[in-house]
PDB file of N, CA and C in Angstrom:
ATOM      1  N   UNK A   1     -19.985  41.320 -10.917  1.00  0.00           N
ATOM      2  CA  UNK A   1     -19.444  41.399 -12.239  1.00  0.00           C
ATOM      3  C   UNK A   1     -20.595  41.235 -13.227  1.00  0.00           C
ATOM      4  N   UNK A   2     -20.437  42.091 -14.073  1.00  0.00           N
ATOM      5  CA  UNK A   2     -21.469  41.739 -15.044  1.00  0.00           C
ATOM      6  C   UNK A   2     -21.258  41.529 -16.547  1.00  0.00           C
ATOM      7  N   UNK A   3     -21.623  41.129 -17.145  1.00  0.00           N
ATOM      8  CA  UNK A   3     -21.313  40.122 -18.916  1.00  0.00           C
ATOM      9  C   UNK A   3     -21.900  41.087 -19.377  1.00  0.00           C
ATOM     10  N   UNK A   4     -21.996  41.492 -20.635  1.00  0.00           N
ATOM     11  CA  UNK A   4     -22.783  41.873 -21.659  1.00  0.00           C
ATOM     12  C   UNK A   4     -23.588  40.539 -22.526  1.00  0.00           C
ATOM     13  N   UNK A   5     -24.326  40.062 -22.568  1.00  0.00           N
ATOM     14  CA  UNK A   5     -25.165  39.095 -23.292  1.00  0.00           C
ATOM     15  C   UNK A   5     -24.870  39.759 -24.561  1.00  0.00           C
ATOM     16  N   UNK A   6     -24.618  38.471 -25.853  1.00  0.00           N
ATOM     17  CA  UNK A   6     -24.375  38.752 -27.218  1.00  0.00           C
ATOM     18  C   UNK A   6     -25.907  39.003 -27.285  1.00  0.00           C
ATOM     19  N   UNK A   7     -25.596  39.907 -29.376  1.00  0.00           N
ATOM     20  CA  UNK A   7     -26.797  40.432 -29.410  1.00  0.00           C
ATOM     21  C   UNK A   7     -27.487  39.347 -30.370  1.00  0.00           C
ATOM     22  N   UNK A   8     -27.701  38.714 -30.048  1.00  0.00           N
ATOM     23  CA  UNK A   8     -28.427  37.346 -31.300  1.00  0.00           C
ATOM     24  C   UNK A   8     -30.210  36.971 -30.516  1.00  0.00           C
ATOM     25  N   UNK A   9     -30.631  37.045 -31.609  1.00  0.00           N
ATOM     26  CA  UNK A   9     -31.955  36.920 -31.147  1.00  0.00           C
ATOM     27  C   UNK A   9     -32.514  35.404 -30.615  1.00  0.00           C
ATOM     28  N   UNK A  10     -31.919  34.204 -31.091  1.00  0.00           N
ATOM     29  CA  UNK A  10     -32.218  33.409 -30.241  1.00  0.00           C
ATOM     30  C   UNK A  10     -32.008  32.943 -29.159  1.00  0.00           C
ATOM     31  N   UNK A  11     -30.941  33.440 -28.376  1.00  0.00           N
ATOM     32  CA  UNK A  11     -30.730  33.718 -26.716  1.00  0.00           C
ATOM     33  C   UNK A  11     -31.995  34.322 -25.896  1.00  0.00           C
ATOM     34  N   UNK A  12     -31.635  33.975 -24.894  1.00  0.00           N
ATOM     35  CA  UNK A  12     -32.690  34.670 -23.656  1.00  0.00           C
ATOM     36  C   UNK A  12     -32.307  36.410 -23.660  1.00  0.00           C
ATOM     37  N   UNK A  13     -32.615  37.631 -23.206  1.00  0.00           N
ATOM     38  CA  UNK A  13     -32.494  38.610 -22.980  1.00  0.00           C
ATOM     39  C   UNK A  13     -30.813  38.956 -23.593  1.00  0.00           C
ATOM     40  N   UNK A  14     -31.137  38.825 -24.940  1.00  0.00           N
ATOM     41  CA  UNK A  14     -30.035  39.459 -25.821  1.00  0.00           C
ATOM     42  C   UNK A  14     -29.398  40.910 -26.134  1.00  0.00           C
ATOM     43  N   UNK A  15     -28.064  41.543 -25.532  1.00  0.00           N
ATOM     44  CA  UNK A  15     -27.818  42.500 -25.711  1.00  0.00           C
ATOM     45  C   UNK A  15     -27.949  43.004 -24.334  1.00  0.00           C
ATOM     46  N   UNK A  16     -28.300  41.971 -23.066  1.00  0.00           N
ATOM     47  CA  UNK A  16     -28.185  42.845 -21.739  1.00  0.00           C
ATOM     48  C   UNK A  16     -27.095  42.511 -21.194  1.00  0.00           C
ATOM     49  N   UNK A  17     -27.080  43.345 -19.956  1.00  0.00           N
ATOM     50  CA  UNK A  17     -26.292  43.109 -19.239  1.00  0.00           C
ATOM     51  C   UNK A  17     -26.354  42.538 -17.856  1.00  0.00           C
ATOM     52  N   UNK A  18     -26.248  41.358 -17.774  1.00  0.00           N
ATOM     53  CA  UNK A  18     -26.926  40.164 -16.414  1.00  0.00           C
ATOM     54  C   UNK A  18     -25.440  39.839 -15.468  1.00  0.00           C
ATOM     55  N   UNK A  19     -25.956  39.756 -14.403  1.00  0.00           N
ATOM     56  CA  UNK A  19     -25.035  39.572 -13.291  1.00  0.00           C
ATOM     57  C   UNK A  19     -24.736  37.985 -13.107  1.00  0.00           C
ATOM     58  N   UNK A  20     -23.006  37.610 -13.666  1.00  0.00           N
ATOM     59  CA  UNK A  20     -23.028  35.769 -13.801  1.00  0.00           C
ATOM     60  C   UNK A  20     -23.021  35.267 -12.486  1.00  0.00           C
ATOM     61  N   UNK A  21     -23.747  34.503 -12.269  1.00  0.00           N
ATOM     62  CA  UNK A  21     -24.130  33.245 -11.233  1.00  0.00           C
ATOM     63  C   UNK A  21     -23.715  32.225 -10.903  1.00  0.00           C
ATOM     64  N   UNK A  22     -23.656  31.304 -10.408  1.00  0.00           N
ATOM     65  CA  UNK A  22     -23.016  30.216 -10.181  1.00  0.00           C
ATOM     66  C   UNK A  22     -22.861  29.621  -8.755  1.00  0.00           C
ATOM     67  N   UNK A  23     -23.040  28.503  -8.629  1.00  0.00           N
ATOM     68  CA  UNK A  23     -22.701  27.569  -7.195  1.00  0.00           C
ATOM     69  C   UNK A  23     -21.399  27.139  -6.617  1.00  0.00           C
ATOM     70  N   UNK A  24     -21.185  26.875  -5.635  1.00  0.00           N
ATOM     71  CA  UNK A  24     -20.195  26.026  -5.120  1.00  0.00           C
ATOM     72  C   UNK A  24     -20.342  24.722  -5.014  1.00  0.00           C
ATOM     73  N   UNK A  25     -19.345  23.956  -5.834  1.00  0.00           N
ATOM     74  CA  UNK A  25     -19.422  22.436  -5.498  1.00  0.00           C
ATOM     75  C   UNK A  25     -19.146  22.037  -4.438  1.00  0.00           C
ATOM     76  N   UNK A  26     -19.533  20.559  -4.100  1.00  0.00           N
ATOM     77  CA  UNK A  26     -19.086  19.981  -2.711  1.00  0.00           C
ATOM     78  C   UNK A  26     -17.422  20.072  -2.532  1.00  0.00           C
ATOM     79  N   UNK A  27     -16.883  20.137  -3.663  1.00  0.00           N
ATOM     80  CA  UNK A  27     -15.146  19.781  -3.691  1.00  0.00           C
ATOM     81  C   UNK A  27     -14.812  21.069  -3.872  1.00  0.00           C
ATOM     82  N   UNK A  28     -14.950  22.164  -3.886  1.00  0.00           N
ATOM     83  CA  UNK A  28     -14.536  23.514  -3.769  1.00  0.00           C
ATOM     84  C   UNK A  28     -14.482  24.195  -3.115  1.00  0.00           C
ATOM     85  N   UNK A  29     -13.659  25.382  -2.869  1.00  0.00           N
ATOM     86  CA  UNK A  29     -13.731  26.338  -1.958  1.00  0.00           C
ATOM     87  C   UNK A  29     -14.574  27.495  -2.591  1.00  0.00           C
ATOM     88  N   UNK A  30     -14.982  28.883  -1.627  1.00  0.00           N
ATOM     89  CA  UNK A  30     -15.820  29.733  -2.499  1.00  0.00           C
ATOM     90  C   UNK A  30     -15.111  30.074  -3.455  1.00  0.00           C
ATOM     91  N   UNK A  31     -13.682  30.085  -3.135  1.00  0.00           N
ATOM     92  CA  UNK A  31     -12.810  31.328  -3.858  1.00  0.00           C
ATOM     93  C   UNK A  31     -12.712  30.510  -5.097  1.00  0.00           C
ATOM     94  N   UNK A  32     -12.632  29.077  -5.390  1.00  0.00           N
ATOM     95  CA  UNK A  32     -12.118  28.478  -6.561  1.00  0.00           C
ATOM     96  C   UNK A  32     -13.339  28.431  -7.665  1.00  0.00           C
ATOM     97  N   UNK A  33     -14.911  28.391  -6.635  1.00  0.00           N
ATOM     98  CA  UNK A  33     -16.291  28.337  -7.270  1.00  0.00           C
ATOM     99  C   UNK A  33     -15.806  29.973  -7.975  1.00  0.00           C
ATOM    100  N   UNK A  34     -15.625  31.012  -7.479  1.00  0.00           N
ATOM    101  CA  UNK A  34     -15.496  32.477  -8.601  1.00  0.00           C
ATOM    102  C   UNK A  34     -14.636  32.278  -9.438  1.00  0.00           C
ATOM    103  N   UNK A  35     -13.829  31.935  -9.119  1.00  0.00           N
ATOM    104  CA  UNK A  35     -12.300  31.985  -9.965  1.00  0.00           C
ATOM    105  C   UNK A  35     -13.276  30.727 -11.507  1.00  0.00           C
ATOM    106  N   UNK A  36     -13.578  29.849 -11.435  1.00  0.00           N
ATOM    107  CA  UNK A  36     -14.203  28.777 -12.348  1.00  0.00           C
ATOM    108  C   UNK A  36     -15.407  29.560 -12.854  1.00  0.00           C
ATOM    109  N   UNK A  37     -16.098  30.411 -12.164  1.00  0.00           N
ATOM    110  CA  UNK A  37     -17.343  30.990 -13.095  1.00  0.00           C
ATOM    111  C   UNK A  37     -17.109  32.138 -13.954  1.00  0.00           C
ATOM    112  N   UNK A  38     -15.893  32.689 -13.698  1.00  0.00           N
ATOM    113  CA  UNK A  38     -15.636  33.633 -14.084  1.00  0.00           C
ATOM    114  C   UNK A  38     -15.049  32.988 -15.758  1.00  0.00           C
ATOM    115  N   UNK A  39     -14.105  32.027 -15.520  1.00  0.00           N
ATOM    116  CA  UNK A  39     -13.565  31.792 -16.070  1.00  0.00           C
ATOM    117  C   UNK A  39     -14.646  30.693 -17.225  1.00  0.00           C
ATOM    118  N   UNK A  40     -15.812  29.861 -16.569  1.00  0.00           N
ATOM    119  CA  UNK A  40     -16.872  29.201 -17.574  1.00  0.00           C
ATOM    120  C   UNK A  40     -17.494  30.249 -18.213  1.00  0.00           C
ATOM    121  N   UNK A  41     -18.163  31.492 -17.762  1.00  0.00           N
ATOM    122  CA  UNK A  41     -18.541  32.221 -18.172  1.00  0.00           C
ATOM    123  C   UNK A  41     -18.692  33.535 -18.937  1.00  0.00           C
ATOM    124  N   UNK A  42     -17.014  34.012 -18.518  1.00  0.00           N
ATOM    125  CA  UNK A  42     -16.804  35.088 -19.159  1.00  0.00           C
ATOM    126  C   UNK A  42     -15.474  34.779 -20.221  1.00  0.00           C
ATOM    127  N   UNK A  43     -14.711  33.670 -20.153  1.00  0.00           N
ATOM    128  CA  UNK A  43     -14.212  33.250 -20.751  1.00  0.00           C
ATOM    129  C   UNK A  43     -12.878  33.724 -20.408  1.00  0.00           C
ATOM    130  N   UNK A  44     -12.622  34.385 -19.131  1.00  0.00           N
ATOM    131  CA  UNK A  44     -11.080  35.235 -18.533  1.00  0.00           C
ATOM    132  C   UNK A  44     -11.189  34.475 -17.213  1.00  0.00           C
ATOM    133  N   UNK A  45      -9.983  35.300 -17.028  1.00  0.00           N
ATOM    134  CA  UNK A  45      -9.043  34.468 -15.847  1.00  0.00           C
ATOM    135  C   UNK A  45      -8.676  35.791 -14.833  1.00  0.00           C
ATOM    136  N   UNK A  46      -8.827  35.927 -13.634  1.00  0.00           N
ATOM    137  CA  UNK A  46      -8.153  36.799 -12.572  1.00  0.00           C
ATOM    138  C   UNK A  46      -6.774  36.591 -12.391  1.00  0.00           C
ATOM    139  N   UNK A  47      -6.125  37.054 -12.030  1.00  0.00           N
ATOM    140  CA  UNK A  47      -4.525  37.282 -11.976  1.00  0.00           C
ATOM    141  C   UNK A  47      -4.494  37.697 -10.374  1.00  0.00           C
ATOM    142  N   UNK A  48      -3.256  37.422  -9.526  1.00  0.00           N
ATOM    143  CA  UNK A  48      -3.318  37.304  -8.205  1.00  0.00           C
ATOM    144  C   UNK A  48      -2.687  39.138  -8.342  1.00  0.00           C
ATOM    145  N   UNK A  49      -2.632  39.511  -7.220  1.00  0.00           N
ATOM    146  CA  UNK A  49      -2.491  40.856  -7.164  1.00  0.00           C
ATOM    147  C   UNK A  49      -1.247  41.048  -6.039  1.00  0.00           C
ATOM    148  N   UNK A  50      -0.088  41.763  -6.102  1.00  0.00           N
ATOM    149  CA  UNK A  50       1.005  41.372  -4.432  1.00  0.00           C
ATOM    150  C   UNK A  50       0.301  42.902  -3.878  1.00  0.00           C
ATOM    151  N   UNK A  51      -0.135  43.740  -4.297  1.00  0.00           N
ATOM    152  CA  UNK A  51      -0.329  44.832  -3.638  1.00  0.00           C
ATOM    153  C   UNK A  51      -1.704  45.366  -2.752  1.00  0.00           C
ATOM    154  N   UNK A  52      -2.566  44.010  -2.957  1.00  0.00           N
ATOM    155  CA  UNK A  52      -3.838  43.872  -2.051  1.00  0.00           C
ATOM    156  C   UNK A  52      -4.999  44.311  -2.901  1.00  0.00           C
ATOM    157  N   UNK A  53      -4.896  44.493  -4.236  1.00  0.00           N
ATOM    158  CA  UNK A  53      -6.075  44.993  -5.425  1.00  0.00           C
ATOM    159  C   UNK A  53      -7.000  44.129  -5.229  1.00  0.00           C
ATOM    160  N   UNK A  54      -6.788  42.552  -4.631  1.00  0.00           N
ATOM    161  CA  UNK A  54      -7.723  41.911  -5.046  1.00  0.00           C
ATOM    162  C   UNK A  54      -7.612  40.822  -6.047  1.00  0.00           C
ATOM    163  N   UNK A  55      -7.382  41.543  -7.252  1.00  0.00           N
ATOM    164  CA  UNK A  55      -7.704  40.255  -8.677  1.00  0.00           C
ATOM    165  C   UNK A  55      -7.705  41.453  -9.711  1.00  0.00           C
ATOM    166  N   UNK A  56      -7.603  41.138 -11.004  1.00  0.00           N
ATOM    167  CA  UNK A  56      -7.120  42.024 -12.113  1.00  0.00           C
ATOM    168  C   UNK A  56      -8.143  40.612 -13.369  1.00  0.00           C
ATOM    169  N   UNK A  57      -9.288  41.334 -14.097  1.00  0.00           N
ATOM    170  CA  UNK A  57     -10.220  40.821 -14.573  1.00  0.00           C
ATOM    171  C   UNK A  57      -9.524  41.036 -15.726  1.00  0.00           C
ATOM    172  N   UNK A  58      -8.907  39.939 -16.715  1.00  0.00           N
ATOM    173  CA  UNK A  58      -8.759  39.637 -17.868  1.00  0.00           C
ATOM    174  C   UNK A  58      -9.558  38.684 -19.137  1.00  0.00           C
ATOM    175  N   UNK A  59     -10.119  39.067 -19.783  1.00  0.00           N
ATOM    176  CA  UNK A  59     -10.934  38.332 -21.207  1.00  0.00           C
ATOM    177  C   UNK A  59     -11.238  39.134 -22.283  1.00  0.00           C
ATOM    178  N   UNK A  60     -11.657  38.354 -23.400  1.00  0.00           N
ATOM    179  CA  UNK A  60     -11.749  38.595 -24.752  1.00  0.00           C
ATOM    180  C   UNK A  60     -13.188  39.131 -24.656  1.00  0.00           C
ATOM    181  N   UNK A  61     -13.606  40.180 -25.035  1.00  0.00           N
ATOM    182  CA  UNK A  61     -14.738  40.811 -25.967  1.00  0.00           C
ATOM    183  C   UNK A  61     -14.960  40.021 -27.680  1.00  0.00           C
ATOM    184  N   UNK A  62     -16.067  40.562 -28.111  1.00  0.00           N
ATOM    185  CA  UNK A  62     -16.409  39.945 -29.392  1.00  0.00           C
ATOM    186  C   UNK A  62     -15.127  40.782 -30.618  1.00  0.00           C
ATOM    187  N   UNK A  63     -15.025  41.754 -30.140  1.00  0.00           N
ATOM    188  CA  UNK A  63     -13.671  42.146 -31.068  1.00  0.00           C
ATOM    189  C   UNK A  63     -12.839  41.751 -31.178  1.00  0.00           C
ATOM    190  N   UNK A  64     -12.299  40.945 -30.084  1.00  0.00           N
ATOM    191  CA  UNK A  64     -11.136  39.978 -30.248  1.00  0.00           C
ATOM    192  C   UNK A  64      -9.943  40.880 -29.754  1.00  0.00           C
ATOM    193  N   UNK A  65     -10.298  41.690 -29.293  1.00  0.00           N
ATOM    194  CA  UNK A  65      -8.858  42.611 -28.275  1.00  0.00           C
ATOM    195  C   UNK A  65      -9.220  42.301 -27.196  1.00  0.00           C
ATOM    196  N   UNK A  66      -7.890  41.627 -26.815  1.00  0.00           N
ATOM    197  CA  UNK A  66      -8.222  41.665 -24.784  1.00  0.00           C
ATOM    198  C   UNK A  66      -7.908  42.801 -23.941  1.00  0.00           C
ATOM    199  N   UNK A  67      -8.679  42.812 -22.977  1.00  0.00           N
ATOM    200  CA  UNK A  67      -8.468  43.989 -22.095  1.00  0.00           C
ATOM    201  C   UNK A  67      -8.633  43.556 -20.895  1.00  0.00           C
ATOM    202  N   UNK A  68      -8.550  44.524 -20.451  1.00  0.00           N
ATOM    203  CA  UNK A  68      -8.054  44.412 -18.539  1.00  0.00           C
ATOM    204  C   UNK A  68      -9.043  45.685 -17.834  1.00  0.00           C
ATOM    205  N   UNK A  69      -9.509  45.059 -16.470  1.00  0.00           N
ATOM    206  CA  UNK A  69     -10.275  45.283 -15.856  1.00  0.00           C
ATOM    207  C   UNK A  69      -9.516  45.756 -14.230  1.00  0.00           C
TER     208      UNK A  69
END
């Protein structure tokens, strides 16, 4: 998954597009470590799927319309 970095010049590599990262805690499973980075980082939430999709990527852009992934 990848973020778009805001475009503000005092950030690190502003205006790219970087692949979000993140660890697993000792008290987590992998699946809950994505589900939490997704959600620290991109500021959305996955949605469970009954038809085997996987996950359905929901969050806010800087426009303030949400969209779906």
């Amino acid at each position: 998954m990848l973020q778009l970095r805001d475009d503000k010049p005092d950030i690190a590599w502003p205006g790219y597009w970087p692949v979000l990262t993140g660890g697993v805690e000792a008290d987590e499973t992998p699946r809950t470590a994505v589900l939490g980075e997704i959600q620290e980082e991109a500021g959305g939430g996955v949605a469970e799927c009954s038809n085997g999709c996987g996950g359905i990527f929901s969050g806010s852009w800087s426009s303030g319309q949400s969209r779906r992934a």
